[in-house]
Protein backbone atom coordinates (compact mmCIF):
# COMPACT_ATOMS: atom_id res chain seq x y z
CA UNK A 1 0.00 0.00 0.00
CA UNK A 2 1.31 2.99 -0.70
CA UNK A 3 2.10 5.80 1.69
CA UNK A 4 0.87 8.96 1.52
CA UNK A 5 3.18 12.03 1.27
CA UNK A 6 2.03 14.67 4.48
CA UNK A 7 3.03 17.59 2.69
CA UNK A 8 0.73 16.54 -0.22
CA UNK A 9 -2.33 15.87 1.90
CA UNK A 10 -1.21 19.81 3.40
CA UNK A 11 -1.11 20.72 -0.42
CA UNK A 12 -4.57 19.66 -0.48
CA UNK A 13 -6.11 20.67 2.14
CA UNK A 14 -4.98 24.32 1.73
CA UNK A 15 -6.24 24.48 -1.45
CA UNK A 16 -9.47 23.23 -0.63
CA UNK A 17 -9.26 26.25 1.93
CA UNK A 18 -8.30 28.75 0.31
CA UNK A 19 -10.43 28.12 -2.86
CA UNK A 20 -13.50 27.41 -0.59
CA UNK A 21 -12.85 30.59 0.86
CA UNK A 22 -12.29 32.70 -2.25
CA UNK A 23 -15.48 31.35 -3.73
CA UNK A 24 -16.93 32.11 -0.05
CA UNK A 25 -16.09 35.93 -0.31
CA UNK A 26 -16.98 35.91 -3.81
CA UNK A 27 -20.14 34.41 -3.61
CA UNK A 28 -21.73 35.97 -0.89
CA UNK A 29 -19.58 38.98 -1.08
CA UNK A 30 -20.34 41.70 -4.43
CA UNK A 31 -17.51 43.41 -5.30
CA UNK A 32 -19.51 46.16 -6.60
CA UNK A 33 -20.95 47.02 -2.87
CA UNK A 34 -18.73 46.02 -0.61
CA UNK A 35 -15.47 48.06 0.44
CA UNK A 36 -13.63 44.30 1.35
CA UNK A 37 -12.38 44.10 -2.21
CA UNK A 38 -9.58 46.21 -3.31
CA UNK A 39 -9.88 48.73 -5.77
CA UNK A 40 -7.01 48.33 -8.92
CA UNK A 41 -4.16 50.26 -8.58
CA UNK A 42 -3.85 51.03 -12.11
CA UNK A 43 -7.64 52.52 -12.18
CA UNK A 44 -7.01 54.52 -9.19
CA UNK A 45 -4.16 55.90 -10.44
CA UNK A 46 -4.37 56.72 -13.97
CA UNK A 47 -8.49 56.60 -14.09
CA UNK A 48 -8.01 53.80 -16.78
CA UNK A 49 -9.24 50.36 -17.26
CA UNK A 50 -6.39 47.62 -17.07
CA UNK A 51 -6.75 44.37 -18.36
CA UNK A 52 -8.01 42.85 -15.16
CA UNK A 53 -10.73 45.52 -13.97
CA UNK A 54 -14.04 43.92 -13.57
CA UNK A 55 -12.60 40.55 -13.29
CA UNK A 56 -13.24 40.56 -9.58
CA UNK A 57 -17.23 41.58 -10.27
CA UNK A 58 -17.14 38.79 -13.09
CA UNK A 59 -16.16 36.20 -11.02
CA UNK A 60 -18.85 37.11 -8.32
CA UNK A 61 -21.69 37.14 -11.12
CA UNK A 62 -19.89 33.45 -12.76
CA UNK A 63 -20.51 31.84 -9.51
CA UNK A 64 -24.11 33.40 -9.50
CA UNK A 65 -24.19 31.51 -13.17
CA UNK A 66 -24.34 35.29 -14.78
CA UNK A 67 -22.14 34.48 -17.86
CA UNK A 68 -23.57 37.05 -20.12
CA UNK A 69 -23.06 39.82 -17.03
CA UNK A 70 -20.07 38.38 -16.12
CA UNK A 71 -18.59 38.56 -19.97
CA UNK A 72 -19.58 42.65 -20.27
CA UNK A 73 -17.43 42.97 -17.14
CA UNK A 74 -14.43 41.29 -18.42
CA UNK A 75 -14.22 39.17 -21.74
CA UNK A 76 -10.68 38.46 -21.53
CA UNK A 77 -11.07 36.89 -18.19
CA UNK A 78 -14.08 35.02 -18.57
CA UNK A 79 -12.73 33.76 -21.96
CA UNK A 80 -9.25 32.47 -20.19
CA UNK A 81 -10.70 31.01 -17.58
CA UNK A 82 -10.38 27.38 -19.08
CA UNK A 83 -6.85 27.81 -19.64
CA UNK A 84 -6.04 28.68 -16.36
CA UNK A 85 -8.21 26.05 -15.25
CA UNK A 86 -6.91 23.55 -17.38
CA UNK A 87 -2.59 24.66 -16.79
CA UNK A 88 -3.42 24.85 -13.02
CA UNK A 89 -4.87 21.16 -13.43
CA UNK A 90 -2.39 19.54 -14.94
CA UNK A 91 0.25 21.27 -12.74
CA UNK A 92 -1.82 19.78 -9.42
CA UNK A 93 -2.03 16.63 -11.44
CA UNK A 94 1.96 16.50 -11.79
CA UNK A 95 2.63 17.38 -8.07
CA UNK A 96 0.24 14.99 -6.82
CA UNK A 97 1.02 11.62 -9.04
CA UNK A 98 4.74 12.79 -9.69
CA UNK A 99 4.31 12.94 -13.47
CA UNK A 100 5.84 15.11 -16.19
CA UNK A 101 2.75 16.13 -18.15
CA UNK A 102 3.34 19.49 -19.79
CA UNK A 103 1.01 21.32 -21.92
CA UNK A 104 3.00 21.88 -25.18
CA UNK A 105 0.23 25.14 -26.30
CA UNK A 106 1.92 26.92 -23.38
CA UNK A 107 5.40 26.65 -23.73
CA UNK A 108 4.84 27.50 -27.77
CA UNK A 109 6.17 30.83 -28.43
CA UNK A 110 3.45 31.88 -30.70
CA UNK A 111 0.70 31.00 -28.49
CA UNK A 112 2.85 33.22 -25.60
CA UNK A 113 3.06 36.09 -27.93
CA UNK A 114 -0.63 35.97 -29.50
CA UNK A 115 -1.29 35.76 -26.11
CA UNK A 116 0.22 38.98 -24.69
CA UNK A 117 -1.33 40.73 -27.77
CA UNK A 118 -4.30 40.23 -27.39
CA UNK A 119 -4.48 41.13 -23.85
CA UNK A 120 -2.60 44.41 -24.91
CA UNK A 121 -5.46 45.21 -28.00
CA UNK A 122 -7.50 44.58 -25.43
CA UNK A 123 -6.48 47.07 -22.93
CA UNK A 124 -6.00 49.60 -26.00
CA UNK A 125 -9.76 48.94 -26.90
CA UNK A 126 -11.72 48.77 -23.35
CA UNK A 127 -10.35 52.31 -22.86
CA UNK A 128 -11.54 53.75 -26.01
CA UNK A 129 -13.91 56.57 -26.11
CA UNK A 130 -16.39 55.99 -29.00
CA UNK A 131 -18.94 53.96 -29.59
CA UNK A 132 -19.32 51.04 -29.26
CA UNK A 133 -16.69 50.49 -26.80
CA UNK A 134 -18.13 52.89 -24.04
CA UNK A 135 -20.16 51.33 -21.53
């Protein structure tokens, strides 16, 4: 039989806490009306959207099942969020089982660089002025 390794089961269990607890805060918790949330930096600073703003308020209305709300408030987010998902996985997977798997799309150079682009042309274009990219 074979033994279990403690600081795996402490891997676990942590994330089980602190993703219970994020979707906790998030759930019951709307960014929107409640000061517990920081506000972004980059907003606060420059008055500009960055590429992240609203992501907190999407999340809140995805776990509400609000995809259409939670896609106005961030697109780029909502749209990653099975890649992140998905690398995350596979990177718990490979700690837990001690296997190698790596997912070849992110270590490709042209997925890295399309990537970055498109969250930059994104940043460019939330910020615009004219219709129809004013809210």
């Amino acid at each position: 039989m074979p033994v279990v390794d403690s600081k795996k089961i402490l891997f676990i269990a942590l994330t089980i806490i602190i993703l219970g607890g994020g979707f906790f805060l998030y759930f019951y918790y709307n960014p929107s009306n409640n000061s517990l949330f920081l506000p972004c930096p980059f907003k606060l600073i420059s008055g500009y959207n960055c590429p992240g703003c609203g992501s907190q308020r999407a999340i809140h209305q995805l776990l509400h099942g609000n995809l259409f709300a939670a896609f106005q408030l961030n697109p780029l987010m909502v749209l990653s969020i099975p890649l992140i998902v998905y690398g995350l996985g596979t990177r718990a997977y490979n700690y837990l089982f001690d296997t190698q798997h790596r997912i070849k799309l992110f270590y490709n150079k042209i997925f890295i660089y399309s990537y970055f682009g498109i969250a930059v042309l994104y940043w460019v274009i939330r910020n615009l002025s004219f219709y129809p990219f004013v809210k």
